[in-house]
Protein backbone atom coordinates (compact mmCIF):
# COMPACT_ATOMS: atom_id res chain seq x y z
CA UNK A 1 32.01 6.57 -17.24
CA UNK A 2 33.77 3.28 -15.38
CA UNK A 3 30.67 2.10 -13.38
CA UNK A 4 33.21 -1.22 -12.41
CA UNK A 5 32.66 -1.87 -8.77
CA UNK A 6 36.31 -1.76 -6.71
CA UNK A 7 38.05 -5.19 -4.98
CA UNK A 8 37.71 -4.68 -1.35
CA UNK A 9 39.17 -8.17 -0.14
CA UNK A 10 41.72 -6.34 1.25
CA UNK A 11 39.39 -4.42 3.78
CA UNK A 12 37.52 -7.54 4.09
CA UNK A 13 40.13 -9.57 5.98
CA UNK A 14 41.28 -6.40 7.90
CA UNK A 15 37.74 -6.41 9.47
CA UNK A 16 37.55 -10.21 10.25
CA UNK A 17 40.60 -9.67 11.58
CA UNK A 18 39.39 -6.42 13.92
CA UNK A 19 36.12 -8.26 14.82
CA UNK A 20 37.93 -11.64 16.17
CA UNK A 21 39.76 -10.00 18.42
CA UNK A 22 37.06 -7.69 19.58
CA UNK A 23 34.98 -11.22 20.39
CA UNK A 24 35.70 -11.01 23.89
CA UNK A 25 35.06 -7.35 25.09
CA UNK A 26 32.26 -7.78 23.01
CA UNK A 27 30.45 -10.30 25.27
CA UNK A 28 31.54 -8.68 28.05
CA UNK A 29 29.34 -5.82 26.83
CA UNK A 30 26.68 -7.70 26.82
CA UNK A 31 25.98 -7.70 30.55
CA UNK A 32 25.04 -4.03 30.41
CA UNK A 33 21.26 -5.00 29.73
CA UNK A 34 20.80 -3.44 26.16
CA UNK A 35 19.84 -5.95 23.71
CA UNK A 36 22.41 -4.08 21.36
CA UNK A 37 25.84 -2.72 22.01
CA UNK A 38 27.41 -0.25 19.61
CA UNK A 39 31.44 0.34 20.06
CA UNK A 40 33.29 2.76 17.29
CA UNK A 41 36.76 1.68 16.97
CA UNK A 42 38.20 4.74 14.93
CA UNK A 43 41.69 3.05 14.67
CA UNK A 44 40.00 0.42 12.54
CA UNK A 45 37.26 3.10 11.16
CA UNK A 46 34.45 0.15 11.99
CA UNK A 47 31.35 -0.39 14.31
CA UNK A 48 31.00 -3.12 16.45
CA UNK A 49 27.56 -4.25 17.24
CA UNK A 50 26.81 -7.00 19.61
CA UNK A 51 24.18 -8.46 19.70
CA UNK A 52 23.89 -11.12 21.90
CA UNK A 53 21.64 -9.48 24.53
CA UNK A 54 18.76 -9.56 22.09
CA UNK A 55 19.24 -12.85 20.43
CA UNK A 56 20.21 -14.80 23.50
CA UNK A 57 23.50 -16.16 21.78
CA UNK A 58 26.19 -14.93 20.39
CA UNK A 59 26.17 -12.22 17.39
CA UNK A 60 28.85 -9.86 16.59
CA UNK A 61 28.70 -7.93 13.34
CA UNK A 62 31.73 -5.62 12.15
CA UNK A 63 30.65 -2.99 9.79
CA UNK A 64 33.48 -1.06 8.03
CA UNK A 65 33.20 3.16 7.53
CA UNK A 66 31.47 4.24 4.12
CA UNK A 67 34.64 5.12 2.86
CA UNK A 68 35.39 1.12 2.88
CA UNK A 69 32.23 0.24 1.40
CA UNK A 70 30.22 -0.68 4.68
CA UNK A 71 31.65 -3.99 4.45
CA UNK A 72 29.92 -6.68 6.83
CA UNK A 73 31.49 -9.18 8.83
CA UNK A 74 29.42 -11.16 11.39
CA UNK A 75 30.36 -14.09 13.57
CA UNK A 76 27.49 -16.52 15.05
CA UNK A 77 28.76 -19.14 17.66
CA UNK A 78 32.11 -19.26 16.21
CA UNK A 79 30.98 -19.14 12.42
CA UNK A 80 32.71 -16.19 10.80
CA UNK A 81 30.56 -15.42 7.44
CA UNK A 82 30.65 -12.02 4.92
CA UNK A 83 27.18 -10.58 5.60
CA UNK A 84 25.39 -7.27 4.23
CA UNK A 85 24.88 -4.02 6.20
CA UNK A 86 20.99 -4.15 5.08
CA UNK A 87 20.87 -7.04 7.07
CA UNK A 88 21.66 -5.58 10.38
CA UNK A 89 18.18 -3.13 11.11
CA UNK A 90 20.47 -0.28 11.41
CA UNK A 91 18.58 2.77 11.62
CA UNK A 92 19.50 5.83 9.06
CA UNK A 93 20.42 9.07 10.29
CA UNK A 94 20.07 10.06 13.76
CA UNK A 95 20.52 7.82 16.75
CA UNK A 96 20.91 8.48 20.63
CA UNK A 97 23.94 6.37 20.23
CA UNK A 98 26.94 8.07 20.51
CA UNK A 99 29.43 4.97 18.89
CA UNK A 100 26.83 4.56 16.24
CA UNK A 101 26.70 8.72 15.54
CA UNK A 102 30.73 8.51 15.02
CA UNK A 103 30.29 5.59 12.53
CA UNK A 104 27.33 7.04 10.33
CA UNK A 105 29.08 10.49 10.40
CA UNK A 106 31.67 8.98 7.81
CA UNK A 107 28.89 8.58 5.37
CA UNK A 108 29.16 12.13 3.26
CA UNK A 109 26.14 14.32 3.74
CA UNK A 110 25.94 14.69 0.19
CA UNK A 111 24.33 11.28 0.21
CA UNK A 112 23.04 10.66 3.88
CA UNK A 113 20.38 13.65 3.39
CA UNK A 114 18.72 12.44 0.35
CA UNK A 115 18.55 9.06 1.04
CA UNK A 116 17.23 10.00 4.72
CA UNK A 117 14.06 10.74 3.16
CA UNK A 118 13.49 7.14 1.44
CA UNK A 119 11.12 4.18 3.17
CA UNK A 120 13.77 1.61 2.77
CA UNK A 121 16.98 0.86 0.51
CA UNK A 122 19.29 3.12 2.41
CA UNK A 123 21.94 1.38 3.38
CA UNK A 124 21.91 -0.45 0.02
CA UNK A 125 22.10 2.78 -2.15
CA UNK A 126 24.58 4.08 0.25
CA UNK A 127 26.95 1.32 -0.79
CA UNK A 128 26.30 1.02 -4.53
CA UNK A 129 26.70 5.10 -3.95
CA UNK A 130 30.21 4.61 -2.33
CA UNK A 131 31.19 1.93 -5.05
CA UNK A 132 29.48 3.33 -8.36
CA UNK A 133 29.62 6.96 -9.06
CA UNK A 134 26.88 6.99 -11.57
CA UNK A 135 24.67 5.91 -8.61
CA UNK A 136 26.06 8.33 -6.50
CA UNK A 137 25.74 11.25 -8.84
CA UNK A 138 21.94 10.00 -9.14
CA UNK A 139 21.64 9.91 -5.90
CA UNK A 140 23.02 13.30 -5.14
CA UNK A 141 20.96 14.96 -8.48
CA UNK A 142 17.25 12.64 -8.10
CA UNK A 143 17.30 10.21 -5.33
CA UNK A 144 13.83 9.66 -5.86
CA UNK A 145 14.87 8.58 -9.33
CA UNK A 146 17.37 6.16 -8.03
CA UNK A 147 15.20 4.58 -5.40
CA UNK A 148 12.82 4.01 -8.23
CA UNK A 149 15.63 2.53 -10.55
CA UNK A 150 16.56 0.46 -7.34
CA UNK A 151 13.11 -1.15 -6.75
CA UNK A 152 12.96 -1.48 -10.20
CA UNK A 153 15.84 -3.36 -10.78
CA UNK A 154 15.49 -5.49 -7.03
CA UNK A 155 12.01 -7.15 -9.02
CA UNK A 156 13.49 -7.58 -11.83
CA UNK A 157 16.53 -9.57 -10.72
CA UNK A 158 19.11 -7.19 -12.05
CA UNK A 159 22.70 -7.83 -10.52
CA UNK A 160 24.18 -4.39 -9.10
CA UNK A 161 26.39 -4.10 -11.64
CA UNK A 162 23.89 -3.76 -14.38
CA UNK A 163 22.08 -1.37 -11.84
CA UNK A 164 25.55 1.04 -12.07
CA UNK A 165 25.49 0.54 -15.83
CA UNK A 166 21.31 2.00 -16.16
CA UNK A 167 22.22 4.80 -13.41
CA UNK A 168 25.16 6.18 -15.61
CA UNK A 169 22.23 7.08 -18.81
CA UNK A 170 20.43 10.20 -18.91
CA UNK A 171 17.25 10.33 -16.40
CA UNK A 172 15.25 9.94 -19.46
CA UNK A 173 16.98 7.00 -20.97
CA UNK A 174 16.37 5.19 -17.22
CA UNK A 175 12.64 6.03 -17.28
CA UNK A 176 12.52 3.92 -20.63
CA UNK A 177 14.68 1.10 -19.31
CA UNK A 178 12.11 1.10 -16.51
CA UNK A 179 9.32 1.34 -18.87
CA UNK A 180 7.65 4.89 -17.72
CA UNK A 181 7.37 7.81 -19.81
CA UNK A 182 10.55 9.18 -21.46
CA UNK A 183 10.58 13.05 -20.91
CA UNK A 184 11.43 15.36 -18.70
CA UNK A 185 8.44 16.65 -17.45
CA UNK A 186 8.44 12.78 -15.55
CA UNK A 187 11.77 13.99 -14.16
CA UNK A 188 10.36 16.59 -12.91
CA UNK A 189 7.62 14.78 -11.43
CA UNK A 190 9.50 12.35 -9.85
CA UNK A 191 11.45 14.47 -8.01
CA UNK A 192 8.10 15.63 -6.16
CA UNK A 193 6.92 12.23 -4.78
CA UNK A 194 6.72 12.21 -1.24
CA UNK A 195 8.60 9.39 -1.16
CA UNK A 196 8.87 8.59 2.89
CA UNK A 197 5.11 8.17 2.40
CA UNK A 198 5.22 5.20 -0.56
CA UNK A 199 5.71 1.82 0.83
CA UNK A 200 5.37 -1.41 -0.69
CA UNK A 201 2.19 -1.57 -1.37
CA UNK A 202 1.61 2.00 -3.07
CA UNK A 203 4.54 0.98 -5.15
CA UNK A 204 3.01 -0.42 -7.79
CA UNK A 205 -0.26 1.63 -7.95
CA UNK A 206 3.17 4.50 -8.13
CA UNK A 207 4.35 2.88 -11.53
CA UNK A 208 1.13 2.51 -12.84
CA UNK A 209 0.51 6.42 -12.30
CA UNK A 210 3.65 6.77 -13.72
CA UNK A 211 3.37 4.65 -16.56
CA UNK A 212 0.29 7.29 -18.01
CA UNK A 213 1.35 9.87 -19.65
CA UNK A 214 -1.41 11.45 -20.08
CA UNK A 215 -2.04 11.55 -16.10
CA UNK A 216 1.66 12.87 -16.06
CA UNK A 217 0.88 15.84 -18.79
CA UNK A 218 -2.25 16.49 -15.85
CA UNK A 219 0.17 16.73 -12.64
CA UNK A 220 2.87 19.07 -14.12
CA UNK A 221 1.63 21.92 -11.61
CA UNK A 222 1.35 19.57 -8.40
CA UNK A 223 4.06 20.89 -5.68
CA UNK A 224 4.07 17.26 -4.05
CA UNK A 225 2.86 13.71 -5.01
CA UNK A 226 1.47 11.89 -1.82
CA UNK A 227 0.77 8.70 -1.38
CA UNK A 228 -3.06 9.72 -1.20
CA UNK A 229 -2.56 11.13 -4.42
CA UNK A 230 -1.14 7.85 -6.05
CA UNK A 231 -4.04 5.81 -4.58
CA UNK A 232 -6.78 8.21 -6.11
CA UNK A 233 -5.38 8.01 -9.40
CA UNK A 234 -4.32 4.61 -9.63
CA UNK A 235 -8.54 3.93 -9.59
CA UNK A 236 -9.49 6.89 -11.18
CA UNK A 237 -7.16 8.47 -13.78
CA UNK A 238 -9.63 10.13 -15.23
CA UNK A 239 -10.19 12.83 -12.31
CA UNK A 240 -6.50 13.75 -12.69
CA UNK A 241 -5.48 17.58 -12.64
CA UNK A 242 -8.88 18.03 -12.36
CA UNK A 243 -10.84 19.54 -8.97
CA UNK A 244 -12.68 16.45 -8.25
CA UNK A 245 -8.51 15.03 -7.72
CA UNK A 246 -8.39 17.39 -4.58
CA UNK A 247 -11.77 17.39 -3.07
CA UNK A 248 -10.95 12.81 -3.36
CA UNK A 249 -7.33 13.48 -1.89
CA UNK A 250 -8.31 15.47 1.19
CA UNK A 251 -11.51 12.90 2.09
CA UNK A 252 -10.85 12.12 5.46
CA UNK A 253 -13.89 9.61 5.42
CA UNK A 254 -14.58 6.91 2.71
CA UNK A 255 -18.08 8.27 1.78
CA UNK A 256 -16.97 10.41 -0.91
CA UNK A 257 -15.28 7.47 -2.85
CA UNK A 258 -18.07 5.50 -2.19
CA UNK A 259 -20.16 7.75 -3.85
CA UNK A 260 -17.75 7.87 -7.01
CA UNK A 261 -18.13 3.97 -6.85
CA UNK A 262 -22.04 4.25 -6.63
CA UNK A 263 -22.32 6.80 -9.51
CA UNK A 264 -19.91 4.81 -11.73
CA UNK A 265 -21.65 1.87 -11.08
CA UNK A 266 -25.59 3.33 -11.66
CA UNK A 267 -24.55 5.91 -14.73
CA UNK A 268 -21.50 4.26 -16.37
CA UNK A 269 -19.19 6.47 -18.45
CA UNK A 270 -22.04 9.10 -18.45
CA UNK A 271 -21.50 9.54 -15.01
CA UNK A 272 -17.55 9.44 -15.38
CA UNK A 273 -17.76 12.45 -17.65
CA UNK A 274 -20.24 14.55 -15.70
CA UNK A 275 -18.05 13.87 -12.92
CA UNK A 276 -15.27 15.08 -14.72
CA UNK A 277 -16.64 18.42 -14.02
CA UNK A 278 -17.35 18.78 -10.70
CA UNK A 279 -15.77 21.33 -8.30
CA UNK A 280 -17.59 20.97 -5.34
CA UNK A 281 -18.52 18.02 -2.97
CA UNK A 282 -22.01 18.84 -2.92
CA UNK A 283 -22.26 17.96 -7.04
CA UNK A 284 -20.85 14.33 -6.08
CA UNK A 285 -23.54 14.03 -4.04
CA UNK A 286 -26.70 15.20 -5.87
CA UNK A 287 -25.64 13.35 -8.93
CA UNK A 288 -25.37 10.47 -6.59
CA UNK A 289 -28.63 11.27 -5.21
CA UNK A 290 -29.76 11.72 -9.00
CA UNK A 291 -29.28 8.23 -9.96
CA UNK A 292 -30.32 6.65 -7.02
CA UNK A 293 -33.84 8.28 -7.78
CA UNK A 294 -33.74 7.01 -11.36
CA UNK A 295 -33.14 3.60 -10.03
CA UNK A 296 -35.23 3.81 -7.81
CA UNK A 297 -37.76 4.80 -10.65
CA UNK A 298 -37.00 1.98 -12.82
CA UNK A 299 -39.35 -1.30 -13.49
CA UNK A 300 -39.00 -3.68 -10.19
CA UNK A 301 -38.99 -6.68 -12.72
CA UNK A 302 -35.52 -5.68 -13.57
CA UNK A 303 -34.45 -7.19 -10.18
CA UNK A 304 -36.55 -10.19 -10.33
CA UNK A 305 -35.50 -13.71 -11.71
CA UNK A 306 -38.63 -16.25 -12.24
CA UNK A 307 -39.73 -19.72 -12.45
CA UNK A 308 -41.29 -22.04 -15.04
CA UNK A 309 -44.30 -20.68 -13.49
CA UNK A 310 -44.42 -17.32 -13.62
CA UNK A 311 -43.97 -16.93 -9.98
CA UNK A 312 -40.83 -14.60 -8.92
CA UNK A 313 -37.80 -16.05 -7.12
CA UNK A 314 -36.42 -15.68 -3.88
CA UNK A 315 -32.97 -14.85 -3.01
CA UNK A 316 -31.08 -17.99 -2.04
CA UNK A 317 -30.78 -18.29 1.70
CA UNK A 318 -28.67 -15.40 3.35
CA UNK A 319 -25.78 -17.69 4.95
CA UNK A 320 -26.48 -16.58 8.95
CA UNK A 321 -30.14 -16.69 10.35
CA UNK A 322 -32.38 -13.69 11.66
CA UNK A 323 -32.28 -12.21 15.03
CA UNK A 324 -34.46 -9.97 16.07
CA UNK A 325 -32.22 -6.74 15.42
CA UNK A 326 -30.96 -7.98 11.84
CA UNK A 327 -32.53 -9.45 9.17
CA UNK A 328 -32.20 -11.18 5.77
CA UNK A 329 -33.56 -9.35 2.70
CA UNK A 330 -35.08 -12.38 1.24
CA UNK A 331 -36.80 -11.11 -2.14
CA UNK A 332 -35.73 -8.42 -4.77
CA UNK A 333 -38.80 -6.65 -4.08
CA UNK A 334 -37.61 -6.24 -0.09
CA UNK A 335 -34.04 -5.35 -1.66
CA UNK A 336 -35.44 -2.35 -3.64
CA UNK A 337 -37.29 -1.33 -0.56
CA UNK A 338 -34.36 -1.41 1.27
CA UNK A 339 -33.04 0.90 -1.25
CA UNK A 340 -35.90 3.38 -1.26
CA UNK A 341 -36.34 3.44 2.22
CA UNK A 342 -32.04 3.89 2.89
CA UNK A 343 -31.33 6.38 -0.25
CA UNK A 344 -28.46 4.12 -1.25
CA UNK A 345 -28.03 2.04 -4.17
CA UNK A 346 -28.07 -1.19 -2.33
CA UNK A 347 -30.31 -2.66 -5.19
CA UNK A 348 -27.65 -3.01 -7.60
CA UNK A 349 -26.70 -6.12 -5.67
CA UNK A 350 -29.81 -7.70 -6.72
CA UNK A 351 -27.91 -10.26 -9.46
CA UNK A 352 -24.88 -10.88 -6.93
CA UNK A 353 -27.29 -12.20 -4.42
CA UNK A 354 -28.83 -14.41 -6.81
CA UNK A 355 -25.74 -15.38 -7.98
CA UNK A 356 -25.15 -16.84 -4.31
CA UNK A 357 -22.05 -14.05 -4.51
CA UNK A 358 -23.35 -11.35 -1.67
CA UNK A 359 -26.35 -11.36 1.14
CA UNK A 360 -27.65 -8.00 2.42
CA UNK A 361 -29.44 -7.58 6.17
CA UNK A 362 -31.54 -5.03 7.20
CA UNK A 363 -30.17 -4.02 10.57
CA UNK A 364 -32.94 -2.41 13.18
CA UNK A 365 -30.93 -1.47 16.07
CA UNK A 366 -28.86 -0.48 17.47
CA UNK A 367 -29.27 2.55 15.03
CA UNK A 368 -31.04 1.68 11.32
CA UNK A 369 -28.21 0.26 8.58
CA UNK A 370 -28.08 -1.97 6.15
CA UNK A 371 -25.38 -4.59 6.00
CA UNK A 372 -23.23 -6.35 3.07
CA UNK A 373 -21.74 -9.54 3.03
CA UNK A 374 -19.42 -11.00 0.57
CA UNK A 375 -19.52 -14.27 -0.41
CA UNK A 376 -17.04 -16.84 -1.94
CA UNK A 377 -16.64 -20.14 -1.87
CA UNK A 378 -18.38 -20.85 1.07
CA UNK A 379 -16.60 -18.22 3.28
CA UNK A 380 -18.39 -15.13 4.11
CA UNK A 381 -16.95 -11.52 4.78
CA UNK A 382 -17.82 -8.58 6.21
CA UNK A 383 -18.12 -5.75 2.85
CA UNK A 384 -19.86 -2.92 4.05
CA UNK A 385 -22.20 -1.19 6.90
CA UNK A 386 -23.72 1.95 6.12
CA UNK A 387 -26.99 4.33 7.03
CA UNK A 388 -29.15 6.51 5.69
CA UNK A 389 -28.09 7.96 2.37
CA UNK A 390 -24.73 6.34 2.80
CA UNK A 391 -23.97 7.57 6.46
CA UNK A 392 -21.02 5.97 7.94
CA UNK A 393 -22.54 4.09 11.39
CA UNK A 394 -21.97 5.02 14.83
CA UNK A 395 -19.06 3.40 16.92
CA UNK A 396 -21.27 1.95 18.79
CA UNK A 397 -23.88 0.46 16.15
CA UNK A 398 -20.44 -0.36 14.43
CA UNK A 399 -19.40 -2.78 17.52
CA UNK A 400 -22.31 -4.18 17.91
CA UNK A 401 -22.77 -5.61 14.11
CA UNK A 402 -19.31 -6.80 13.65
CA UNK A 403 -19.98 -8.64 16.96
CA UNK A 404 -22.60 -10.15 15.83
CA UNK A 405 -20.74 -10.96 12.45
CA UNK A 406 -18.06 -12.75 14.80
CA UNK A 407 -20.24 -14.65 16.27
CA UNK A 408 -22.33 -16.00 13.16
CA UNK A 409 -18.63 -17.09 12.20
CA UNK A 410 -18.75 -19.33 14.99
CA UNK A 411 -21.98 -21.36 14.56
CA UNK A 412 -22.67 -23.46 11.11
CA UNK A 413 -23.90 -21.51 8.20
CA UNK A 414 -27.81 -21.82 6.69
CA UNK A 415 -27.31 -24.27 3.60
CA UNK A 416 -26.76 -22.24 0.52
CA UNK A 417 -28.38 -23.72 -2.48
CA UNK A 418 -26.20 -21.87 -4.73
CA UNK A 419 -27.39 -19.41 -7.68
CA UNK A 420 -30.96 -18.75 -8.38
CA UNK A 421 -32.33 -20.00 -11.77
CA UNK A 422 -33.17 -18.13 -14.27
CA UNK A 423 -36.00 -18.81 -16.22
CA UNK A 424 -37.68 -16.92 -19.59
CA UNK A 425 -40.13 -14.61 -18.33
C-alpha cells in the first residue's frame, strides 16, 4: 500500500495568498471584543482565525479544509511563516462557533468520531489520516491503536513518514514494533481503554500494563480499561483479574491501598499471595490487623540501635521542635508505643529514622494522629497523617497540622546529626 505523503505546495501558496488579503478585515474583526475571531471563507474552503484580541498584536492563521490537508499559514507583524494546525488550540468537535462548525464539518465523520474520544493528537492524526491511508484505515478500524502508535512514535523521534509505513502492518505486527505483546487478544484489549481518561502521566504506567502479558491473558473479560485500572496494576500486577483488582479500583479513599502497602511491607510475598485471595474488603483489613499484632508481638530490641556501652540510642533529632499539641517520638521504644497505642504499623519506620531519612510526631489535638515526615537532603516533606487504625483525619485536624507543617518551614530546622550509629550489641 503507497503510504507516500502527497505535495501540497500548490494549496500552500493558494492559502498565503487567501490569508494576505484577508489581513485587513481581519483586524477589523478584532474590535468585536473576542480574543478570537473565526471567519469560514467557503470560496477558498479555509478558516480564518484572528487572533489579535488575545495576544495584543497581530496574529492571523489560515487553516485550509481537511480535504487540503489542514494546511497552516500564519502571519505575525508582517512575518508570513508555514505553521501546524496543532499549534493553534483548536478545539475538536463541537464549538458554539458557527464559522468554525462549517470548517470542522469538512473533516469526514468517519475520522472526527473516533478521534473525538482521544486526550490529545487530534488534529495531528487527522492530517496524517487525510495524507496516509494506512493511518486513516487505523484510525477508522482501532483509533486507540493509532493514538498508541502515535505517542509511540512522537518519543521515539520517528518522522511521519515512517509512522505511515508501521500503520500500514497488521495490528499485531505494530504491537511488536512498539514492543507490547504480539496477539490479538492485546487488540482486543486495546480497543477497550478508556482512552479520554489516559493522559500523560498514566501513559507510561499504560505501556507497562501493556507490556505484561500475563496481566493481558488476566483482563480478557474486562468491558473497559480506566485509567484507575492502569494505576492499580501498574503497582500491583499481581492482583490482576483477580477480586482484590475491583474492590482497589472502586476505593474512593486511599486507606485500602495503604493497607496493601502496610501488609506488603510487614508479611512480604506471604502476604502478596494470601492477598491474592481475597474477595472482600474486610479480609484486607484483618490480615492487616493480623500483622500489625505480630509486630507488635515481636522483641522491642529489633527497633533499637546501641552504643559501645550497652545503652540504647536515641533517634536523631526530629528536624522541627515540640509544641504542646505535637510531639517528636524520640526513642524506638516511644515509636513502638506509638504503634500499639495507634494500631498502625508506624514502627516499621524505626531504621529510616535512624537513618536521619523520616521523623514521626505524635499529634494530641486537635483529634489524636500520628504524623510522617520525609526527609532528604536537608529538606523535609509532609508523607503522611493518619488516626487510629489507619483512619484518614478530620478536615479540620487535617488544616490544622499542615499549618503547622507550613509554618515549621518557615523558622530554622533543629540540627540533624545525621544517622544513628550502630554498634554490636
Amino acid at each position: 500500500m503507497n503510504t507516500a505523503f502527497p505535495d501540497q505546495s500548490a494549496s500552500k501558496c493558494r492559502i498565503h495568498a487567501l490569508l494576505a488579503a484577508n489581513r485587513a478585515r481581519s483586524r477589523l474583526a478584532s474590535g468585536t471584543g473576542s480574543p478570537v475571531i473565526y471567519a469560514w471563507d467557503q470560496n477558498a474552503a479555509c478558516l480564518l482565525m484572528d487572533c489579535t484580541g488575545l495576544l495584543g498584536s497581530e496574529s492571523l492563521h489560515a487553516v485550509s479544509d481537511w480535504a487540503s490537508g489542514l494546511l497552516t499559514v500564519h502571519c505575525n507583524d508582517n512575518l508570513f511563516e508555514e505553521g501546524k494546525v496543532t499549534d493553534l488550540g483548536l478545539p475538536f468537535g463541537f464549538y458554539p462557533d458557527i464559522a468554525f462548525r462549517q470548517w470542522f464539518a469538512t473533516i469526514p465523520n468517519a475520522i472526527a468520531e473516533p478521534l473525538a474520544h482521544l486526550p490529545a493528537a487530534q488534529y495531528a492524526l487527522a492530517r496524517l489520516a487525510q495524507r496516509s491511508e494506512p493511518v486513516r484505515d487505523l484510525v477508522i478500524s482501532n483509533v486507540n491503536l493509532c493514538y498508541l502508535l502515535h505517542q509511540f512514535a512522537t518519543e521515539h523521534g520517528y518522522p511521519e513518514q515512517s509512522l505511515a509505513e508501521i500503520a500500514a502492518r497488521k495490528q499485531t505486527d505494530i504491537l511488536r514494533e512498539m514492543g507490547l505483546p504480539p496477539h490479538k487478544r492485546v487488540v482486543k484489549l486495546i480497543r477497550k481503554i478508556a482512552m479520554e481518561e489516559i493522559d500523560k502521566f498514566a501513559f507510561s504506567r499504560l505501556f507497562r500494563v501493556l507490556g505484561d502479558e500475563a496481566v493481558c491473558n488476566a483482563l480478557v473479560h474486562e468491558q473497559r480499561l480506566t485509567r484507575r485500572l492502569f494505576l492499580v496494576l501498574a503497582r500491583y500486577p499481581w492482583v490482576a483479574g483477580r477480586p482484590l483488582q475491583r474492590l482497589l479500583c472502586e476505593a474512593t479513599d486511599p486507606s485500602r491501598r495503604e493497607w496493601v502497602e502496610d501488609n506488603i511491607r510487614m508479611g512480604g510475598e506471604e502476604a502478596v499471595r494470601t492477598m491474592q485471595r481475597f474477595n472482600q474488603i474486610s479480609q484486607l483489613r484483618r490480615l492487616h490487623d493480623r500483622l500489625i499484632a505480630a509486630q507488635m508481638h515481636q522483641d522491642r530490641c529489633r527497633l533499637r540501635r546501641y552504643d559501645a556501652n550497652g545503652k540504647v540510642l536515641s533517634f536523631p533529632p526530629a528536624p522541627f521542635a515540640d509544641t504542646q499539641s505535637i510531639q517528636a517520638i524520640k526513642t524506638p521504644d516511644a515509636l513502638q508505643g506509638e504503634t500499639e497505642e495507634m494500631a498502625h504499623c508506624v514502627s516499621s519506620y524505626s531504621e529510616r529514622i535512624y537513618n536521619g531519612r523520616y521523623a514521626v510526631y505524635k499529634v494530641l489535638a486537635p483529634e489524636r494522629l500520628t504524623l510522617g515526615l520525609k526527609i532528604r537532603e536537608g529538606h523535609v516533606s509532609f508523607d503522611q497523617l493518619r488516626g487510629l487504625a489507619n483512619k484518614p483525619p478530620s478536615q479540620q485536624a487535617q488544616a490544622a497540622v499542615e499549618q503547622w507543617f507550613r509554618d515549621c518551614l518557615e523558622r530554622p530546622m533543629q540540627a540533624n546529626p545525621g544517622p544513628a550509629p550502630q554498634a554490636p550489641i
